[in-house]
C-alpha atoms as a PDB file:
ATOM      1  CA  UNK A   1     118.185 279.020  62.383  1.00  0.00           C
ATOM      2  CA  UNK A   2     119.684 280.310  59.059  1.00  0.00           C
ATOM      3  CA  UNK A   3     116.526 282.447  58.023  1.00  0.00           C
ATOM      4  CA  UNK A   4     116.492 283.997  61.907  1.00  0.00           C
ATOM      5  CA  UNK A   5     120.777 284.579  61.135  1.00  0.00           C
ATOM      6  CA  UNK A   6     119.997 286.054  57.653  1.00  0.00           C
ATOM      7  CA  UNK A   7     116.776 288.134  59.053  1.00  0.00           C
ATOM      8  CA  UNK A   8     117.345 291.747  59.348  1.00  0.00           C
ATOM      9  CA  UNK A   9     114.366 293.981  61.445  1.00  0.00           C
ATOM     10  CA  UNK A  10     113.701 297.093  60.115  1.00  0.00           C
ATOM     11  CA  UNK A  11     115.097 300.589  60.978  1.00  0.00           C
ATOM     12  CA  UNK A  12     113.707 301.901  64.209  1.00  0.00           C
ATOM     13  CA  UNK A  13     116.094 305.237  64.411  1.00  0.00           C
ATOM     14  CA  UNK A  14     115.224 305.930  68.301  1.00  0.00           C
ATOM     15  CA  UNK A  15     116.109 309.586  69.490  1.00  0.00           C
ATOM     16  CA  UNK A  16     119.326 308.226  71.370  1.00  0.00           C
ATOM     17  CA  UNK A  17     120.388 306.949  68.842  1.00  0.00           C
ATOM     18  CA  UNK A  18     120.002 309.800  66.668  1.00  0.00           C
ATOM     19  CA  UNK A  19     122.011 311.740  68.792  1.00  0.00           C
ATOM     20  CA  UNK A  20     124.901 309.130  69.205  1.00  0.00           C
ATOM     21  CA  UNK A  21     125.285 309.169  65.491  1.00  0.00           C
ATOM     22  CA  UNK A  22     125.848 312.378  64.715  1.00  0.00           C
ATOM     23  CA  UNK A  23     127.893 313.146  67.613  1.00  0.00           C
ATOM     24  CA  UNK A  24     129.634 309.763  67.234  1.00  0.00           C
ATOM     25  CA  UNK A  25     129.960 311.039  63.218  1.00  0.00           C
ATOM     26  CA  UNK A  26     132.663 313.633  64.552  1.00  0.00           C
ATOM     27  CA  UNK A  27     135.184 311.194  65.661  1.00  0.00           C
ATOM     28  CA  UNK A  28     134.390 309.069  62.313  1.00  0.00           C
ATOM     29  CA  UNK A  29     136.006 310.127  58.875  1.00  0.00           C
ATOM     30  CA  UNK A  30     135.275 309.626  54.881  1.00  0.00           C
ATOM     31  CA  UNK A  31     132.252 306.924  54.172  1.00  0.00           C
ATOM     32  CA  UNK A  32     131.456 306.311  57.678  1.00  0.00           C
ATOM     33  CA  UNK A  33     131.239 310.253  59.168  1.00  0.00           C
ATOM     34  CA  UNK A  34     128.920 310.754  56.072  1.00  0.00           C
ATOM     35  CA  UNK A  35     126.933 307.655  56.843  1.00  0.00           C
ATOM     36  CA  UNK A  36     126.214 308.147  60.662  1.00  0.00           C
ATOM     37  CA  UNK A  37     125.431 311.646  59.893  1.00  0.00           C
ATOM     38  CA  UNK A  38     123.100 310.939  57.362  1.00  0.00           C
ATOM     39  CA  UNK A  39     121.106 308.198  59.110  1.00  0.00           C
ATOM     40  CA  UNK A  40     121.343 310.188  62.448  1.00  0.00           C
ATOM     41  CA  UNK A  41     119.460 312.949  60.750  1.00  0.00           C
ATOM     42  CA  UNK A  42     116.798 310.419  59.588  1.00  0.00           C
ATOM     43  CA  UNK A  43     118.196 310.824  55.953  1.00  0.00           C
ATOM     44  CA  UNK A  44     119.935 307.641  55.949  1.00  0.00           C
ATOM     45  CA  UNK A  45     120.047 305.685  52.632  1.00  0.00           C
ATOM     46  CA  UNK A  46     119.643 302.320  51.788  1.00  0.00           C
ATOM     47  CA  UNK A  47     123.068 301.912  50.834  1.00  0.00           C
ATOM     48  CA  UNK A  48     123.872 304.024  54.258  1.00  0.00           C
ATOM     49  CA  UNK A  49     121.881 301.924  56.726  1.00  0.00           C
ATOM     50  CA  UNK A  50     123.774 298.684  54.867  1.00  0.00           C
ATOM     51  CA  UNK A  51     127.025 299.984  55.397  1.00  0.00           C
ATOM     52  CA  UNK A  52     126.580 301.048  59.359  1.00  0.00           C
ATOM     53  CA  UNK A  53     124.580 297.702  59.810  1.00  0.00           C
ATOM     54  CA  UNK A  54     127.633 295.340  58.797  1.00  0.00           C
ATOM     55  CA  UNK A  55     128.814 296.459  62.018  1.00  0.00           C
ATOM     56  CA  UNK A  56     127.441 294.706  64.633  1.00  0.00           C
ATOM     57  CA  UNK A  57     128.089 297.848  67.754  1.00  0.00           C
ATOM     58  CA  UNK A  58     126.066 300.064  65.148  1.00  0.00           C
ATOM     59  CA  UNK A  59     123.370 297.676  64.219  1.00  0.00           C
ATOM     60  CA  UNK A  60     122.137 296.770  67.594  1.00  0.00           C
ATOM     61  CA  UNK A  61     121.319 300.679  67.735  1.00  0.00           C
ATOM     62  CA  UNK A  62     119.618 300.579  64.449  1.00  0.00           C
ATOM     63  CA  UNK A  63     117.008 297.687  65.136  1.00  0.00           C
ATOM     64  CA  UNK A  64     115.498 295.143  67.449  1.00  0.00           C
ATOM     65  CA  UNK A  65     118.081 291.745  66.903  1.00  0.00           C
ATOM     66  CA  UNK A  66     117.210 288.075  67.623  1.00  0.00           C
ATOM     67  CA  UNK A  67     119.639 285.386  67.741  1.00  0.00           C
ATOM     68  CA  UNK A  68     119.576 282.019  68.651  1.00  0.00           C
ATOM     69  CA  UNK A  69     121.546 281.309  72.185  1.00  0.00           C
ATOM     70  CA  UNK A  70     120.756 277.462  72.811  1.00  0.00           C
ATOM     71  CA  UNK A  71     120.085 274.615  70.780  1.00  0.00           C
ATOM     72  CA  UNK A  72     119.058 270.764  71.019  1.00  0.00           C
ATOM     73  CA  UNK A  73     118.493 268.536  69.108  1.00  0.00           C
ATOM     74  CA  UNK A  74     118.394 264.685  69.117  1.00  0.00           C
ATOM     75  CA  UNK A  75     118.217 261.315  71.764  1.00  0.00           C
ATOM     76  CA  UNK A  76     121.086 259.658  70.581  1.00  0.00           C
ATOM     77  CA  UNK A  77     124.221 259.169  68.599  1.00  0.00           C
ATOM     78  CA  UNK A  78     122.713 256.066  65.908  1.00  0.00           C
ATOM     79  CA  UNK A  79     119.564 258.139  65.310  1.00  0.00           C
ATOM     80  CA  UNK A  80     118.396 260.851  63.240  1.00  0.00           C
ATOM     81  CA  UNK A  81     116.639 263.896  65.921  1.00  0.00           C
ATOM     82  CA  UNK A  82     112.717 263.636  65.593  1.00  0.00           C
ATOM     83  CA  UNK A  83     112.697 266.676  67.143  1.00  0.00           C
ATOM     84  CA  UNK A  84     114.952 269.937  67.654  1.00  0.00           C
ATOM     85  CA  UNK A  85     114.826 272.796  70.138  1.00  0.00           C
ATOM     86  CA  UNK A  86     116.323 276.587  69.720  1.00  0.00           C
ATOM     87  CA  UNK A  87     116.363 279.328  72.278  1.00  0.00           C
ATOM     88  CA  UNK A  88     116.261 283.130  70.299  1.00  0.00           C
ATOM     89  CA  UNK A  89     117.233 285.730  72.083  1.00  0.00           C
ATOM     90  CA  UNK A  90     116.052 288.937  71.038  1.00  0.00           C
ATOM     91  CA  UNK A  91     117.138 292.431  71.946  1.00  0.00           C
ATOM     92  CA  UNK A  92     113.758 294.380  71.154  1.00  0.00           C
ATOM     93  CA  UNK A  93     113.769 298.029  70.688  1.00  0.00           C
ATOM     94  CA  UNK A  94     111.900 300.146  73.366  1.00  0.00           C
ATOM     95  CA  UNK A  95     108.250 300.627  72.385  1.00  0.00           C
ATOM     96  CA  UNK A  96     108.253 297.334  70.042  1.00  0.00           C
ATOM     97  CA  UNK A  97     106.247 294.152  71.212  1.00  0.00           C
ATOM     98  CA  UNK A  98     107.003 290.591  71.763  1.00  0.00           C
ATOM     99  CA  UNK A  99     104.068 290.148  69.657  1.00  0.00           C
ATOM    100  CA  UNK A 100     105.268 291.609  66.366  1.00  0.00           C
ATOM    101  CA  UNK A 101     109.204 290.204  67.025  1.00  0.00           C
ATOM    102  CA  UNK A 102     107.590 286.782  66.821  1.00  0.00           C
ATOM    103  CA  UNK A 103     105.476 287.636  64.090  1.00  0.00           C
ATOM    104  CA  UNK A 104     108.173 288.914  62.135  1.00  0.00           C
ATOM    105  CA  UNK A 105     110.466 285.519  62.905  1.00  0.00           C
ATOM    106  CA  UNK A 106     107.591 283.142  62.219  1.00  0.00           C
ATOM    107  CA  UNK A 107     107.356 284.913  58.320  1.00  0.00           C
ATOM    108  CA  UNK A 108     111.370 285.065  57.736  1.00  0.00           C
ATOM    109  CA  UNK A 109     110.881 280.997  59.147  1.00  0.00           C
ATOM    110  CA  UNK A 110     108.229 280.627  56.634  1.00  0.00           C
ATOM    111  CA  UNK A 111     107.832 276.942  58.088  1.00  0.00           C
ATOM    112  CA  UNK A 112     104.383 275.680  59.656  1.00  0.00           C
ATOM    113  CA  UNK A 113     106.505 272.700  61.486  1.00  0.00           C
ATOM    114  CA  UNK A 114     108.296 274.917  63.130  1.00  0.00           C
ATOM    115  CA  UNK A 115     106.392 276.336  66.073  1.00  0.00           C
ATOM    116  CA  UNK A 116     107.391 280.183  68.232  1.00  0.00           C
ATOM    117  CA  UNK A 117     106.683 280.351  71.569  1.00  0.00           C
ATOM    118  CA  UNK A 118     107.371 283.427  74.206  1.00  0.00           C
ATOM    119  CA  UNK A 119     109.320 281.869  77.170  1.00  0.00           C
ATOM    120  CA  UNK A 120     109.562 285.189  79.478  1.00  0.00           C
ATOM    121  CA  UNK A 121     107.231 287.584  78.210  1.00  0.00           C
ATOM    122  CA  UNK A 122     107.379 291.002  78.639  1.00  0.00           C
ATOM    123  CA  UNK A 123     105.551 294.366  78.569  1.00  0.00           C
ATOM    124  CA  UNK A 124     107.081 296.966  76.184  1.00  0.00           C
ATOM    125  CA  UNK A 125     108.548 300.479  77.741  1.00  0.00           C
ATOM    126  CA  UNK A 126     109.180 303.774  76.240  1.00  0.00           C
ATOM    127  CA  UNK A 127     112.345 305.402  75.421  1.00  0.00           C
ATOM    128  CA  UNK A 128     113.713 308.283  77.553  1.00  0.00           C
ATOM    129  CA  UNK A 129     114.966 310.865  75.172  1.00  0.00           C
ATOM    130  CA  UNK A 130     118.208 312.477  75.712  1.00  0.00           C
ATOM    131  CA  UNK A 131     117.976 314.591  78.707  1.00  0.00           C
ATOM    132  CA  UNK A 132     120.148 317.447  78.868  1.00  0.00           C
ATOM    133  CA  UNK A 133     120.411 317.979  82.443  1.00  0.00           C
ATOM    134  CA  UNK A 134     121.663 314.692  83.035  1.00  0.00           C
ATOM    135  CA  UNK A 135     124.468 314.868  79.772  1.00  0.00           C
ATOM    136  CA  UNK A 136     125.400 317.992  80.764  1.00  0.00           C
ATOM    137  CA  UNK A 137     126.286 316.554  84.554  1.00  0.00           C
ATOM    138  CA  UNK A 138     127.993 313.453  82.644  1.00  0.00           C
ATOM    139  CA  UNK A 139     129.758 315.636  80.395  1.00  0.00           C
ATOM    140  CA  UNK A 140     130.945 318.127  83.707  1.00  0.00           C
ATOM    141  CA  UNK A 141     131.974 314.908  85.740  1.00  0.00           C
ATOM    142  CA  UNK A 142     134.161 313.484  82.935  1.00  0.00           C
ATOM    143  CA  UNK A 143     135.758 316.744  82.390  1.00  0.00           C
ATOM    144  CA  UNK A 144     136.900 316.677  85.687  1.00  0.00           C
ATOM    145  CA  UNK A 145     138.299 313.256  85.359  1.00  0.00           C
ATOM    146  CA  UNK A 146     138.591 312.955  81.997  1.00  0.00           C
ATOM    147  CA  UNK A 147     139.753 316.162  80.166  1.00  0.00           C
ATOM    148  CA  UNK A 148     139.723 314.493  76.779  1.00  0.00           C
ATOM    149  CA  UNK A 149     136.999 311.964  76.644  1.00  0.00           C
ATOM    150  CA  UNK A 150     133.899 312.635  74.825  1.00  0.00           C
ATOM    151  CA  UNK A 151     130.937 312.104  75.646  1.00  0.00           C
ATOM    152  CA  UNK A 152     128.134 310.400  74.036  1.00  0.00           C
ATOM    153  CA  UNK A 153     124.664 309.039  74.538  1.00  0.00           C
ATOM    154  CA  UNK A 154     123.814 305.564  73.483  1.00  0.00           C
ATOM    155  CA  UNK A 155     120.648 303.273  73.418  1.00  0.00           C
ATOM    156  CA  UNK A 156     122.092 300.451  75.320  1.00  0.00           C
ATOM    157  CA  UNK A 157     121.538 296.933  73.886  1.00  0.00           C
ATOM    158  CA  UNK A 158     121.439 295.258  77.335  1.00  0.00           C
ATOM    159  CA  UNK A 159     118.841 294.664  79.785  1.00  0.00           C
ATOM    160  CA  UNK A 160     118.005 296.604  82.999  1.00  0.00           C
ATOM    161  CA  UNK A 161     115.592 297.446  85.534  1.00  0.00           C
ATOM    162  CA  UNK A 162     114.796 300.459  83.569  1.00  0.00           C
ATOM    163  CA  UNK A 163     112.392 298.815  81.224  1.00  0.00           C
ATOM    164  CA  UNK A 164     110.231 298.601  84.507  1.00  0.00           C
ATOM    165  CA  UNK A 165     110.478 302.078  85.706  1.00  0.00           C
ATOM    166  CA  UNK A 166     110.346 303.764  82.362  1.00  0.00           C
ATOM    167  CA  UNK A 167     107.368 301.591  82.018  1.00  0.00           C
ATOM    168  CA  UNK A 168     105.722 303.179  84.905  1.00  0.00           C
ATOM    169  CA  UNK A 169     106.588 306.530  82.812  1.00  0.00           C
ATOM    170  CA  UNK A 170     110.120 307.732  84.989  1.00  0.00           C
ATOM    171  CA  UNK A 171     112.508 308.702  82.983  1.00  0.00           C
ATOM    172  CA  UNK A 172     115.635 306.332  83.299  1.00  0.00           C
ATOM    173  CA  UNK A 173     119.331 306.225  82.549  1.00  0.00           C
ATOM    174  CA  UNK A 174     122.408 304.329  82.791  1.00  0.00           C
ATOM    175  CA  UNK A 175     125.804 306.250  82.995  1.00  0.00           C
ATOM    176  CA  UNK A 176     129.000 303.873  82.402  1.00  0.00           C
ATOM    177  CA  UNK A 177     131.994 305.540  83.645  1.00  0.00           C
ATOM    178  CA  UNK A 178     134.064 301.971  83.313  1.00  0.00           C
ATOM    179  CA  UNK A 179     137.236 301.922  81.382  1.00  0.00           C
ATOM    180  CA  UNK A 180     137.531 298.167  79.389  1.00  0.00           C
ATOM    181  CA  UNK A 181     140.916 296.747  79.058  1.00  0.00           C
ATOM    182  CA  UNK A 182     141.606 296.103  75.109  1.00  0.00           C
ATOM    183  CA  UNK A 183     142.612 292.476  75.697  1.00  0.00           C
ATOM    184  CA  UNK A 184     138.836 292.085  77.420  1.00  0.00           C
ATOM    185  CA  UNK A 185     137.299 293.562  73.969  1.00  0.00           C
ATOM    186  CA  UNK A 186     139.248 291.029  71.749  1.00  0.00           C
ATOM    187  CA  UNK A 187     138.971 287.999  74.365  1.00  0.00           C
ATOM    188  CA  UNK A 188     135.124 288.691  74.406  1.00  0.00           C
ATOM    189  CA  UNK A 189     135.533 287.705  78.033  1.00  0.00           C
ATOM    190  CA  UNK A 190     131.342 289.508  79.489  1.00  0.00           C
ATOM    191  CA  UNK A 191     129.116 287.326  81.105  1.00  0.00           C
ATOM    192  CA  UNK A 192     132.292 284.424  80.222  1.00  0.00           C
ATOM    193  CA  UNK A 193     134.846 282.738  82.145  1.00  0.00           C
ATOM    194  CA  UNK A 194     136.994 284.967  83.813  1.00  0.00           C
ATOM    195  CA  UNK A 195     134.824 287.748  83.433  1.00  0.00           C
ATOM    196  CA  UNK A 196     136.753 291.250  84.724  1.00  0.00           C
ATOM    197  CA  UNK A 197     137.738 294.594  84.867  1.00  0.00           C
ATOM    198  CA  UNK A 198     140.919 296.341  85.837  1.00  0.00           C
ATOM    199  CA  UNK A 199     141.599 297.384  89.724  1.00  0.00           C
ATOM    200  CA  UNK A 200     142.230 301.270  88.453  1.00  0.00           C
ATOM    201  CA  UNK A 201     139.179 300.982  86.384  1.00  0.00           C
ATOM    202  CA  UNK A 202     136.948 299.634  89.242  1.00  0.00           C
ATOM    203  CA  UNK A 203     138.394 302.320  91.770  1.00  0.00           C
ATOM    204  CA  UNK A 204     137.721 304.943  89.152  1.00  0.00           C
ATOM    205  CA  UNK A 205     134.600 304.165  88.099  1.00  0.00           C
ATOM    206  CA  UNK A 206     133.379 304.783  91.706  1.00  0.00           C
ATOM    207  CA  UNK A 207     135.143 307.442  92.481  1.00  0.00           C
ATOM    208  CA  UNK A 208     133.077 308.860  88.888  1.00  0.00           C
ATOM    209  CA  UNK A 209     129.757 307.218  90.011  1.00  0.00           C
ATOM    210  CA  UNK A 210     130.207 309.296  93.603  1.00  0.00           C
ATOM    211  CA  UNK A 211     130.847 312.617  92.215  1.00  0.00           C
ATOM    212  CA  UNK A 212     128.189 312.396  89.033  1.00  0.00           C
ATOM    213  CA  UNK A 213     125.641 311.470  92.450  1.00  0.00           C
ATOM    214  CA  UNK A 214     127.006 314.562  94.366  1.00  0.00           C
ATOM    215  CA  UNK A 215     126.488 316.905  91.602  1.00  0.00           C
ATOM    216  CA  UNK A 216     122.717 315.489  90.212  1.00  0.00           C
ATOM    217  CA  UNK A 217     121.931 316.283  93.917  1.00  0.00           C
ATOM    218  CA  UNK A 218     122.454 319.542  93.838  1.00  0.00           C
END
């Protein structure tokens, strides 16, 4: 579980992702603007890509990520485990395969006792690039609710029916008009106990979800 923890995919610099950086470079400063500019435009260094991947929000846009989720190991208290089990969870970047993720972890493993298995397999889906017509609703809608908040488009590290329908070739998107409280961001509190968001936020993001609908339809 150490060499999975300590193994690092390589770059896959998606066109969303692109994008996000060099936008997101304009609210950055000093090391970091120059960074996410840098690897945004594909120019990235070594040194660059390090930097941006000690943060976790940035490196789960950089490159697939696998991590393990459950373990078990062991019968009883008085005896050493004769066997152990991990669950990896891996967050695979659109157009990479299940395939060459498990490849990849059974090399950093480098173990022949230890044996990788696919529990829910999956078939991989294309990116939709950026679409303008769509950012340029977003980016009308917030406006309207939110004079000052910017917009920007990001390759999101969770899972959704998307992979299906951009699978089938339909372009998909997600757009997140949800506020998070602070506390919720330093409690960790998603898919946890006592999962929530704020009433105002809730009411809002509706009200945003309603009128970005009422404007795509147009």
């Amino acid at each position: 579980m150490g060499r999975v923890a300590d193994y690092r995919f390589p770059v896959h610099l998606t066109a969303t992702t692109g994008d996000y950086l060099i936008k997101r470079a304009a609210l950055e400063s000093g090391q970091t603007a120059d960074d996410m500019r840098a690897a945004g435009a594909g120019q990235g260094t070594p040194e660059a890509i390090a930097r941006l991947s000690a943060v976790v929000e940035t490196n789960i846009l950089l490159r697939s990520t696998c991590t393990a989720t459950l373990m078990q190991a062991g019968h009883g208290e008085s005896a050493l485990p004769e066997r152990a089990v991990a669950t990896i969870q891996c967050r695979i970047m659109p157009g990479e395969t299940d395939a060459a993720v498990q490849a990849a972890l059974t090399q950093a493993i480098a173990d022949p006792k230890v044996r990788l298995s696919v529990v829910w397999p999956f078939a991989p889906s294309p990116e939709s690039p950026p679409s303008p017509g769509v950012i340029g609703a977003v980016e009308a809608v917030t406006k309207s609710m939110w004079p000052n908040v910017p917009v920007l488009p990001v390759l999101s590290a969770d899972a959704s029916d998307s992979a299906v329908t951009r699978g089938a070739g339909i372009a998909s998107y997600g757009v997140d008009g949800m506020f998070d409280d602070f506390d919720d961001l330093d409690d960790g509190r998603a898919h946890g106990r006592d999962e929530r968001i704020g009433v105002t936020a809730f009411a809002e993001e509706i009200e945003f979800t309603y009128r970005l609908m009422r404007r795509l339809a147009e």
